[in-house]
PDB file of N, CA and C in Angstrom:
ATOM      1  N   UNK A   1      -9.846   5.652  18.347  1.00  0.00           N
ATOM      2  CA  UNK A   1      -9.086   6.854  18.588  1.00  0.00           C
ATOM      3  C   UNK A   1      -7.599   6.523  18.536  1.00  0.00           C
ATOM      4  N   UNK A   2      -6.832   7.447  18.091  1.00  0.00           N
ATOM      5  CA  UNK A   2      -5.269   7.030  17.652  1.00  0.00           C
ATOM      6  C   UNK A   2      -4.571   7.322  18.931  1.00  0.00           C
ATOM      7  N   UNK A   3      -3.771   6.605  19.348  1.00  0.00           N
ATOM      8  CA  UNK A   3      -2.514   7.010  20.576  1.00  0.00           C
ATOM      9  C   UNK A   3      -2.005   8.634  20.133  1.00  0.00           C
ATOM     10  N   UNK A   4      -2.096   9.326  21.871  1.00  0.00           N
ATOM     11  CA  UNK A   4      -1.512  10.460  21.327  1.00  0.00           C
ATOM     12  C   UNK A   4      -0.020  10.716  20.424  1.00  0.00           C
ATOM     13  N   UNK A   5       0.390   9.892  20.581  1.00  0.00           N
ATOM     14  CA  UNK A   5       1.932  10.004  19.970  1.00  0.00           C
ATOM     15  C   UNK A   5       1.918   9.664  18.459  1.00  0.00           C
ATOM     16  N   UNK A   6       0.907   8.874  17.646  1.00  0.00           N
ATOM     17  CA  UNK A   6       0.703   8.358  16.133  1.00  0.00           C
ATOM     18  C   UNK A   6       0.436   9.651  15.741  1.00  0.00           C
ATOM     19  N   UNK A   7       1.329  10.187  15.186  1.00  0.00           N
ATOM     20  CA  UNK A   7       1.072  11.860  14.560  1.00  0.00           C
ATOM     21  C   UNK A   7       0.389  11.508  13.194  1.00  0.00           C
ATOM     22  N   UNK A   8       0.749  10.524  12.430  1.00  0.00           N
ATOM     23  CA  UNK A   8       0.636  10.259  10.921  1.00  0.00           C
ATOM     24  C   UNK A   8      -0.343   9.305  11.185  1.00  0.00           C
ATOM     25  N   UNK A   9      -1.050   8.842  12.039  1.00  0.00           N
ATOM     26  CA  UNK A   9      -1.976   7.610  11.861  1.00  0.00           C
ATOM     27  C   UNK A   9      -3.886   8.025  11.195  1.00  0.00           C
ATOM     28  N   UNK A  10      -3.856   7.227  10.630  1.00  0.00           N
ATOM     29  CA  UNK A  10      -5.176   7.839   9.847  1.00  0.00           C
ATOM     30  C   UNK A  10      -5.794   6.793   9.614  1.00  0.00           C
ATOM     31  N   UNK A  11      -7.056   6.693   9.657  1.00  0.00           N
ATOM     32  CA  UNK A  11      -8.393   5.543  10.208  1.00  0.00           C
ATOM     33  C   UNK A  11      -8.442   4.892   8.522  1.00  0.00           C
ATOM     34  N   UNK A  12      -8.466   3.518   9.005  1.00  0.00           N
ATOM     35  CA  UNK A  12      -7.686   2.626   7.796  1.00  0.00           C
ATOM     36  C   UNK A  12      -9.252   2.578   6.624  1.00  0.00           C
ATOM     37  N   UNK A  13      -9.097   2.662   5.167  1.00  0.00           N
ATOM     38  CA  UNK A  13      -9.765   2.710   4.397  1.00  0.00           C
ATOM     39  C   UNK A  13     -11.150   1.103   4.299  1.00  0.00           C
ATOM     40  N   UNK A  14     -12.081   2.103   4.151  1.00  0.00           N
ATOM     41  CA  UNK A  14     -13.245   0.907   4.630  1.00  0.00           C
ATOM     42  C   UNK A  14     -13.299  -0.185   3.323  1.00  0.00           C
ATOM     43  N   UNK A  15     -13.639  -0.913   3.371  1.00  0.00           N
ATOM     44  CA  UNK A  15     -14.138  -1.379   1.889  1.00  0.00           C
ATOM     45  C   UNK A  15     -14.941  -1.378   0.768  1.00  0.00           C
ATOM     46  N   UNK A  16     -15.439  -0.131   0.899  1.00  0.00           N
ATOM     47  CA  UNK A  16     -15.809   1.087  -0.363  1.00  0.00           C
ATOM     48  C   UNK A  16     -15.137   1.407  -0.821  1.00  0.00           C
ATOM     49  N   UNK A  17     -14.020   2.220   0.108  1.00  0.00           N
ATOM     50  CA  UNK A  17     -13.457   2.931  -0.311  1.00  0.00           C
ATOM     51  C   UNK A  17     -12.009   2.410  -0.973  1.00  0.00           C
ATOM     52  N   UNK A  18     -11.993   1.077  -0.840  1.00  0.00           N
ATOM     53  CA  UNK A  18     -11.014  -0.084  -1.294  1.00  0.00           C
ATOM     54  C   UNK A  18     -11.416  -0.392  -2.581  1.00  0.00           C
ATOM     55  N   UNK A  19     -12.590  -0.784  -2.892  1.00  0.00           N
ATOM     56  CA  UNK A  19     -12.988  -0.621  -3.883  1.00  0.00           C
ATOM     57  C   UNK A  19     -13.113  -0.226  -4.970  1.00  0.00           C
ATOM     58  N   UNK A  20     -13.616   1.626  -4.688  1.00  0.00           N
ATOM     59  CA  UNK A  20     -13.629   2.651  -5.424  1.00  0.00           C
ATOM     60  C   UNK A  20     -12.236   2.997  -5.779  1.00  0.00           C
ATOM     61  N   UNK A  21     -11.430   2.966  -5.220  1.00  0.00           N
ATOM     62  CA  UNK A  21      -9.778   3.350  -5.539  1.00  0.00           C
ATOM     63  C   UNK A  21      -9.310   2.459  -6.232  1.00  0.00           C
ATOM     64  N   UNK A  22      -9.525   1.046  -6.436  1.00  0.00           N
ATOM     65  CA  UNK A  22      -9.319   0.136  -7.298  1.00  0.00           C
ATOM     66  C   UNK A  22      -9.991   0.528  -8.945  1.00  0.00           C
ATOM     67  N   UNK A  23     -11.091   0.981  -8.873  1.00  0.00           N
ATOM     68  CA  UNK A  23     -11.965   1.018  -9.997  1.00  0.00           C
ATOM     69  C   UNK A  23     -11.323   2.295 -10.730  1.00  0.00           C
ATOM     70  N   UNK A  24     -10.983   3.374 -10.138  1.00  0.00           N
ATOM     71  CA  UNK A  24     -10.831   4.340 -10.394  1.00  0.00           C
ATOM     72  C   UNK A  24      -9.311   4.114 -10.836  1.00  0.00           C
ATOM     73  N   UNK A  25      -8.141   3.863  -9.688  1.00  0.00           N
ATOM     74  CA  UNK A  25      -6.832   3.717  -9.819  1.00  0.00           C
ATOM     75  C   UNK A  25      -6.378   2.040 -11.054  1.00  0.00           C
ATOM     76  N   UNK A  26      -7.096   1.162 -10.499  1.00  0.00           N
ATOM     77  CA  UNK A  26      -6.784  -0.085 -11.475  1.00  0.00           C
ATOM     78  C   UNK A  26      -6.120  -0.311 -10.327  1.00  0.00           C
ATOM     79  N   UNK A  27      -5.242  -1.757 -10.590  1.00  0.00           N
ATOM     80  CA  UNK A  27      -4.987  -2.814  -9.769  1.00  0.00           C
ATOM     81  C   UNK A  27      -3.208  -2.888  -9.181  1.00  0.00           C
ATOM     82  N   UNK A  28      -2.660  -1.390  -9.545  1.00  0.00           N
ATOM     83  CA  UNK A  28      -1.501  -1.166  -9.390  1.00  0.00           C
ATOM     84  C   UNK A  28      -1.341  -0.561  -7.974  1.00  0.00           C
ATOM     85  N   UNK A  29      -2.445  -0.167  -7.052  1.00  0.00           N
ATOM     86  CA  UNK A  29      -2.479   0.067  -5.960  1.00  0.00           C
ATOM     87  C   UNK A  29      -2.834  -0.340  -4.812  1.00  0.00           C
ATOM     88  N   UNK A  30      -2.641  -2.060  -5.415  1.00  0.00           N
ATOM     89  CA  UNK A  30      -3.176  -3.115  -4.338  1.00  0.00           C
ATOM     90  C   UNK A  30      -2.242  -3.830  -4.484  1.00  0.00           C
ATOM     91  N   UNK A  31      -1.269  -4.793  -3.798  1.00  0.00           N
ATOM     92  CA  UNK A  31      -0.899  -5.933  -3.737  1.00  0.00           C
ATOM     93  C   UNK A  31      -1.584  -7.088  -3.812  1.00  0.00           C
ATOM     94  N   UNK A  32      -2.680  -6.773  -3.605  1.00  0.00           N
ATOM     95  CA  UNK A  32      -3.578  -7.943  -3.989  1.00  0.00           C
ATOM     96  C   UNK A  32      -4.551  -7.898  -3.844  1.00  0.00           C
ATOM     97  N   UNK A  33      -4.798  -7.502  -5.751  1.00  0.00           N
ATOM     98  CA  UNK A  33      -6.412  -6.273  -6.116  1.00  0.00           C
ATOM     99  C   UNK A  33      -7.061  -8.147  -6.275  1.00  0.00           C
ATOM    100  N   UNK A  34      -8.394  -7.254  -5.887  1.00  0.00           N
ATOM    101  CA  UNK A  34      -9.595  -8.702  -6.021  1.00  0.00           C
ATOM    102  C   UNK A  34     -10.620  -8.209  -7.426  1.00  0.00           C
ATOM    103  N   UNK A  35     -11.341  -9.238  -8.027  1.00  0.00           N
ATOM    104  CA  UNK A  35     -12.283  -8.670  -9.060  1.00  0.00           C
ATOM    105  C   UNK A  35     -13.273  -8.474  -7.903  1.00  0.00           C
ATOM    106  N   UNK A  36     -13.417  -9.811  -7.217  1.00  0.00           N
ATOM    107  CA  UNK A  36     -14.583 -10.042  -6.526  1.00  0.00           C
ATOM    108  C   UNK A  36     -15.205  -9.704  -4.846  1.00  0.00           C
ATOM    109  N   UNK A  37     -13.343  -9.665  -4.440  1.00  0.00           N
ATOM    110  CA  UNK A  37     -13.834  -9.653  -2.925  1.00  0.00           C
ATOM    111  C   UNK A  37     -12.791  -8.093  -2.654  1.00  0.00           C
ATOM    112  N   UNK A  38     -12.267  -8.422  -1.473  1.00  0.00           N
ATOM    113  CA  UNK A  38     -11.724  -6.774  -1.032  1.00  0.00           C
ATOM    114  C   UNK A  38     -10.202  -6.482  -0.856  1.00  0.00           C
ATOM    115  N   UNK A  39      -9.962  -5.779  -2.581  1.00  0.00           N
ATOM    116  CA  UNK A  39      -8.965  -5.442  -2.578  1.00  0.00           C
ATOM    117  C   UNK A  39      -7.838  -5.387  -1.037  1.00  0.00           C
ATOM    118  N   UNK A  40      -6.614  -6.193  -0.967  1.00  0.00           N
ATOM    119  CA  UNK A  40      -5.749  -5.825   0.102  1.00  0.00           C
ATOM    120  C   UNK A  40      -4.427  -5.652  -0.090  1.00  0.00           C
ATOM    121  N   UNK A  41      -3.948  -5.032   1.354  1.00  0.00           N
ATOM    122  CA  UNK A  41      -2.812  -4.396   1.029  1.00  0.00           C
ATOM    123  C   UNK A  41      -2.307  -3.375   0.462  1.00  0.00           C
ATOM    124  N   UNK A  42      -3.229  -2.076   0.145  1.00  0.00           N
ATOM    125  CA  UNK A  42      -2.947  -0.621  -0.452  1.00  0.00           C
ATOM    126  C   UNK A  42      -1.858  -0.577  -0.184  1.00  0.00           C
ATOM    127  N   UNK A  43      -0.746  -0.030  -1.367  1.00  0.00           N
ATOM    128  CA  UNK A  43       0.022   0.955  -1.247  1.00  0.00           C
ATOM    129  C   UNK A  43       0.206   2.243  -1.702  1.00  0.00           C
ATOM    130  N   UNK A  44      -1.105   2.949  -2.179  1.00  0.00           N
ATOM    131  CA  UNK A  44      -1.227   4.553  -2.147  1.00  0.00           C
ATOM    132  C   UNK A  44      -2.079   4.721  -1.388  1.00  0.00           C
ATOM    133  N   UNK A  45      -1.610   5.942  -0.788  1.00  0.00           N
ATOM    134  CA  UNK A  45      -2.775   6.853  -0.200  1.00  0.00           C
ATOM    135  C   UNK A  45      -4.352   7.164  -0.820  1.00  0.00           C
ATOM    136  N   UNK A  46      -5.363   7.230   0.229  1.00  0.00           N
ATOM    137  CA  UNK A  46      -6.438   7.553  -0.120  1.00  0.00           C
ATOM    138  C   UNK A  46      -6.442   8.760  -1.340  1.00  0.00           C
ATOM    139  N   UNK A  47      -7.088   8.643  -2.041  1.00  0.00           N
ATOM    140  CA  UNK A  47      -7.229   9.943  -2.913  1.00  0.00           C
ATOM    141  C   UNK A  47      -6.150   9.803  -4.008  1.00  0.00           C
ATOM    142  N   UNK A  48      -4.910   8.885  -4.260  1.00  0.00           N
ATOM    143  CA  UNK A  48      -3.952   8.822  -5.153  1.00  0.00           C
ATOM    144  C   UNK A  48      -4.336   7.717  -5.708  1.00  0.00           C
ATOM    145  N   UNK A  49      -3.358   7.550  -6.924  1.00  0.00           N
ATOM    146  CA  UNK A  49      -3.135   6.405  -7.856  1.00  0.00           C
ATOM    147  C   UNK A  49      -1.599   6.300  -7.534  1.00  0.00           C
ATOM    148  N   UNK A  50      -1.260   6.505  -7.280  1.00  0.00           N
ATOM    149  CA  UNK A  50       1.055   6.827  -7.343  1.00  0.00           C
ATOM    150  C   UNK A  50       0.881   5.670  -5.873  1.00  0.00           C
ATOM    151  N   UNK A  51       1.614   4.557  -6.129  1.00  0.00           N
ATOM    152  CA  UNK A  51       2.271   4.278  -4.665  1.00  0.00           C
ATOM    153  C   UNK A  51       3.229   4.517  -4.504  1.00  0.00           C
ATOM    154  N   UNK A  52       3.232   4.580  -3.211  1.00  0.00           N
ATOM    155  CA  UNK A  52       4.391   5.412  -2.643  1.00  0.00           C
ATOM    156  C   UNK A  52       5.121   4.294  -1.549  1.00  0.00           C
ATOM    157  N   UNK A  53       6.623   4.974  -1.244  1.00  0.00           N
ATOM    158  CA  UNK A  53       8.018   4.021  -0.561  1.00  0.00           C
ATOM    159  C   UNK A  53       6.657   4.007   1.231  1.00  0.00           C
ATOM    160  N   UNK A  54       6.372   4.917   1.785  1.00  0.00           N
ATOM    161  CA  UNK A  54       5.429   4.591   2.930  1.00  0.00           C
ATOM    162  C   UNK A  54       4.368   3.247   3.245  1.00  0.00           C
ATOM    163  N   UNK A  55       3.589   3.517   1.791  1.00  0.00           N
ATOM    164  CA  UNK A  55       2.910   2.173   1.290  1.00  0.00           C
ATOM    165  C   UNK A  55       3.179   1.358   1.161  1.00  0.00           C
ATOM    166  N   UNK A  56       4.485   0.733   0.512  1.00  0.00           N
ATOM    167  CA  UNK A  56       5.080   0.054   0.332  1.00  0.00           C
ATOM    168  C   UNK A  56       5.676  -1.008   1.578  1.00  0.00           C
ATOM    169  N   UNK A  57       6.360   0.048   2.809  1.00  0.00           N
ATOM    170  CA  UNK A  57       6.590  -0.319   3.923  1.00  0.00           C
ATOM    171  C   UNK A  57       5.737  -1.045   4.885  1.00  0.00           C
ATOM    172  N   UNK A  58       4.648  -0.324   4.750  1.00  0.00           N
ATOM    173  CA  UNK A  58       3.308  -0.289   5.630  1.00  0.00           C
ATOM    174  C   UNK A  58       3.012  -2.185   5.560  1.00  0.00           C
ATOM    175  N   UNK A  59       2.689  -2.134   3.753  1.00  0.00           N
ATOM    176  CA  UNK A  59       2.419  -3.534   3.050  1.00  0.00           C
ATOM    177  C   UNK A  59       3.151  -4.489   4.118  1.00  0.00           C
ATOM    178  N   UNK A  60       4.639  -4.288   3.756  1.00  0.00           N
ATOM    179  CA  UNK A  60       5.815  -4.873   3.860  1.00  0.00           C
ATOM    180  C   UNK A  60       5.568  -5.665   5.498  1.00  0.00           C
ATOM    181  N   UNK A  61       5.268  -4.626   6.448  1.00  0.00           N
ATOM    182  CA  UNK A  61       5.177  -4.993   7.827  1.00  0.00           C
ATOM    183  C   UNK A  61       3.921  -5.515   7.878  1.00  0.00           C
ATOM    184  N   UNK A  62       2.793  -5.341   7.395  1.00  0.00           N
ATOM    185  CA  UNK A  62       1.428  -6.620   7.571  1.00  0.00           C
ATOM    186  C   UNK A  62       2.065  -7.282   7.134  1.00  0.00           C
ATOM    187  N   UNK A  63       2.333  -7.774   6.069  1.00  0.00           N
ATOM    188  CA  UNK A  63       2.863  -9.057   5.320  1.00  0.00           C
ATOM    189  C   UNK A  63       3.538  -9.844   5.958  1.00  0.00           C
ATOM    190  N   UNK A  64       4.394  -9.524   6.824  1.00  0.00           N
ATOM    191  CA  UNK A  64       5.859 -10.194   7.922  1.00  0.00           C
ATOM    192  C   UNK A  64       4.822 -10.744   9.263  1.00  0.00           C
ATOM    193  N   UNK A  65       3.754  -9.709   9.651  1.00  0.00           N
ATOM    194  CA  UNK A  65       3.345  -9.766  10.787  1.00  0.00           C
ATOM    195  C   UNK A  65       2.028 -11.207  10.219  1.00  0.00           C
ATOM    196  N   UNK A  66       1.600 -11.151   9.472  1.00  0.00           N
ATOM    197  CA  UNK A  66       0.738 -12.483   8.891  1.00  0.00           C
ATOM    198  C   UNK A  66       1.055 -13.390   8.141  1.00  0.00           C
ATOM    199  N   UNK A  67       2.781 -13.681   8.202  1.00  0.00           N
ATOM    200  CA  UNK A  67       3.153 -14.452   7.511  1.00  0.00           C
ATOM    201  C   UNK A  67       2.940 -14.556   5.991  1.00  0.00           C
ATOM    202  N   UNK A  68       2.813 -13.722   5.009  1.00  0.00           N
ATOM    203  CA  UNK A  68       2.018 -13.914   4.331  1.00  0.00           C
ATOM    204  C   UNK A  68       3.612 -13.806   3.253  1.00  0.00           C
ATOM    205  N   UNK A  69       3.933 -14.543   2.785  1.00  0.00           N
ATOM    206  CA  UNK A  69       5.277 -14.436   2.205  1.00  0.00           C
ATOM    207  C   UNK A  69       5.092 -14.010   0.658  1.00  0.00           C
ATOM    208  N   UNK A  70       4.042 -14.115  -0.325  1.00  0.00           N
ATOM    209  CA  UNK A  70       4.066 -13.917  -1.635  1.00  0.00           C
ATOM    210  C   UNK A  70       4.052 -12.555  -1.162  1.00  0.00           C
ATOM    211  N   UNK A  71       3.161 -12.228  -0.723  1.00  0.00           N
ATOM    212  CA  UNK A  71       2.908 -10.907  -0.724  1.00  0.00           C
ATOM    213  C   UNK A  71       4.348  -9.836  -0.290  1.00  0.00           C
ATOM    214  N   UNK A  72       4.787 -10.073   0.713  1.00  0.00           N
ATOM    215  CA  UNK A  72       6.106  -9.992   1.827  1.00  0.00           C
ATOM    216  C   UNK A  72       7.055  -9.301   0.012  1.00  0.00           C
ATOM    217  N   UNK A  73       7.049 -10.866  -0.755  1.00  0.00           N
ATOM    218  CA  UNK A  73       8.117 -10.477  -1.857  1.00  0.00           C
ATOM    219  C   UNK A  73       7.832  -9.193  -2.893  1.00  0.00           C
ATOM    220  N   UNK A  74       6.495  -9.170  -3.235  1.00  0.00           N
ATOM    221  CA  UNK A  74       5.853  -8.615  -3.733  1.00  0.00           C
ATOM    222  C   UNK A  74       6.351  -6.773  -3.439  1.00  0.00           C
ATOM    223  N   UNK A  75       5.877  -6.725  -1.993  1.00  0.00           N
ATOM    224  CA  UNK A  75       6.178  -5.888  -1.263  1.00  0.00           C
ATOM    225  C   UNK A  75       7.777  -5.268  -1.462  1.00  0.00           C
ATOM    226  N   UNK A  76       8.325  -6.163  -1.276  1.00  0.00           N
ATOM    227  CA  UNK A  76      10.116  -5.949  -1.084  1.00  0.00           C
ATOM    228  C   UNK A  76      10.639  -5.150  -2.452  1.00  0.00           C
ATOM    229  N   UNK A  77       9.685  -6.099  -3.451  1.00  0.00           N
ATOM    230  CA  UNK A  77      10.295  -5.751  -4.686  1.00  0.00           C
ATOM    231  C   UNK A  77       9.674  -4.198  -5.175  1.00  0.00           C
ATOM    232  N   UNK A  78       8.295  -3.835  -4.983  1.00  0.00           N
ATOM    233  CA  UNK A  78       7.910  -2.828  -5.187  1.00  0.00           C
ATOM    234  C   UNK A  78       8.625  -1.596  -4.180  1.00  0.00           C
ATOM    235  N   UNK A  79       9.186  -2.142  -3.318  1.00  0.00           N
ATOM    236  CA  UNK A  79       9.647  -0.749  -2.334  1.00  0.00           C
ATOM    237  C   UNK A  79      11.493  -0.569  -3.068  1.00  0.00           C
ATOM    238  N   UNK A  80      12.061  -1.569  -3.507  1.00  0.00           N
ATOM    239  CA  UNK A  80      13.455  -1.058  -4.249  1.00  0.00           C
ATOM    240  C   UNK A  80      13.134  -0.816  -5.066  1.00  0.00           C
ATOM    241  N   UNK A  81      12.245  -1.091  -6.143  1.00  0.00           N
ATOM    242  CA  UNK A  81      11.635  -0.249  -7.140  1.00  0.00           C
ATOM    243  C   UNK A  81      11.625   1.175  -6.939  1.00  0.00           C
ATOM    244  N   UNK A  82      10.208   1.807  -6.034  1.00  0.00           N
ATOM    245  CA  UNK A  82      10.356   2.912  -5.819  1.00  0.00           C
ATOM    246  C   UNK A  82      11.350   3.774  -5.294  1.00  0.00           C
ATOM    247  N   UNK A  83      12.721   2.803  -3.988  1.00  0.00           N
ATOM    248  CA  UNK A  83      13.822   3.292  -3.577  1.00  0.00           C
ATOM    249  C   UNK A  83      14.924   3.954  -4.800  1.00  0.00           C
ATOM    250  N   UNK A  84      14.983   2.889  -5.801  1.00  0.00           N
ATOM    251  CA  UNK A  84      15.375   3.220  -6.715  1.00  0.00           C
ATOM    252  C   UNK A  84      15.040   4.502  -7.750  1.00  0.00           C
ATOM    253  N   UNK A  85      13.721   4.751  -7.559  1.00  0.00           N
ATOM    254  CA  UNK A  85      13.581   6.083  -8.804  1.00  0.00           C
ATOM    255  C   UNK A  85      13.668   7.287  -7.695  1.00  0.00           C
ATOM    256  N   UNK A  86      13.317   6.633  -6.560  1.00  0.00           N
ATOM    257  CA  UNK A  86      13.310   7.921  -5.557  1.00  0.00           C
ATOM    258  C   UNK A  86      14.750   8.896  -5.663  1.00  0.00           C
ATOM    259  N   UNK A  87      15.874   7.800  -5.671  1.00  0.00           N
ATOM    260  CA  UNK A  87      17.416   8.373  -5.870  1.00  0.00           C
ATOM    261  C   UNK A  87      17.448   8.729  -7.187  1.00  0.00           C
ATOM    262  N   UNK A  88      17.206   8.149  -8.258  1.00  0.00           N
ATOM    263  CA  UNK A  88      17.524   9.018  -9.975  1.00  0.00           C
ATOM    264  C   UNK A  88      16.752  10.511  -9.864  1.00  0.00           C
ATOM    265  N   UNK A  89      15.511  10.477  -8.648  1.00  0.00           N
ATOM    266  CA  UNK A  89      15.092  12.016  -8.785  1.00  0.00           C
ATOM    267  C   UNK A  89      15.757  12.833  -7.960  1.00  0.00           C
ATOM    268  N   UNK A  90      16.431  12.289  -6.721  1.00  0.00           N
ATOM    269  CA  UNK A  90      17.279  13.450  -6.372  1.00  0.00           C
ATOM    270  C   UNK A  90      18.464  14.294  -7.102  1.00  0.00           C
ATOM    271  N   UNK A  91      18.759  13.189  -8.034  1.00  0.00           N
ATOM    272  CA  UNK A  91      19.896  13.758  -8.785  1.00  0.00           C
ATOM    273  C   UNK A  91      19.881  14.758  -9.301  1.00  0.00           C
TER     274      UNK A  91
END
């Protein structure tokens, strides 16, 4: 059950459903898509292919919190990526 205050918190994707979003989306929505074992690190939402600057973040803070530094860069670089087109579309 989520703390009353996590307004946005939503029960983390099982490994089916890690899976199936891989198969369907391809390997651009994992930081580190597996052939064999379980896709980790989503950065789109359930039901999308698009990652998104949230995802990105989300990544960003497991990654720091498990030390996990390839990934960490990985992360960094995909979120100024998206920071970046996010501003050419406000224009």
């Amino acid at each position: 059950m989520p703390p009353k205050n996590a307004k946005s918190w939503k029960p983390a994707m099982s490994s089916m459903e890690r899976k199936e979003q891989q198969k369907r989306c391809g390997p651009q929505v994992f930081l580190v898509p597996s052939k064999n074992g379980r896709p980790k690190y989503p950065v789109a939402p359930k039901g999308s292919c698009k990652p998104t600057e949230q995802g990105a973040k989300a990544a960003l803070a497991v990654a720091r919190q498990q030390g996990n530094r390839k990934v960490e860069k990985k992360a960094e670089a995909l979120l100024r990526r998206l920071e970046g087109s996010d501003r050419s579309e406000r224009r």
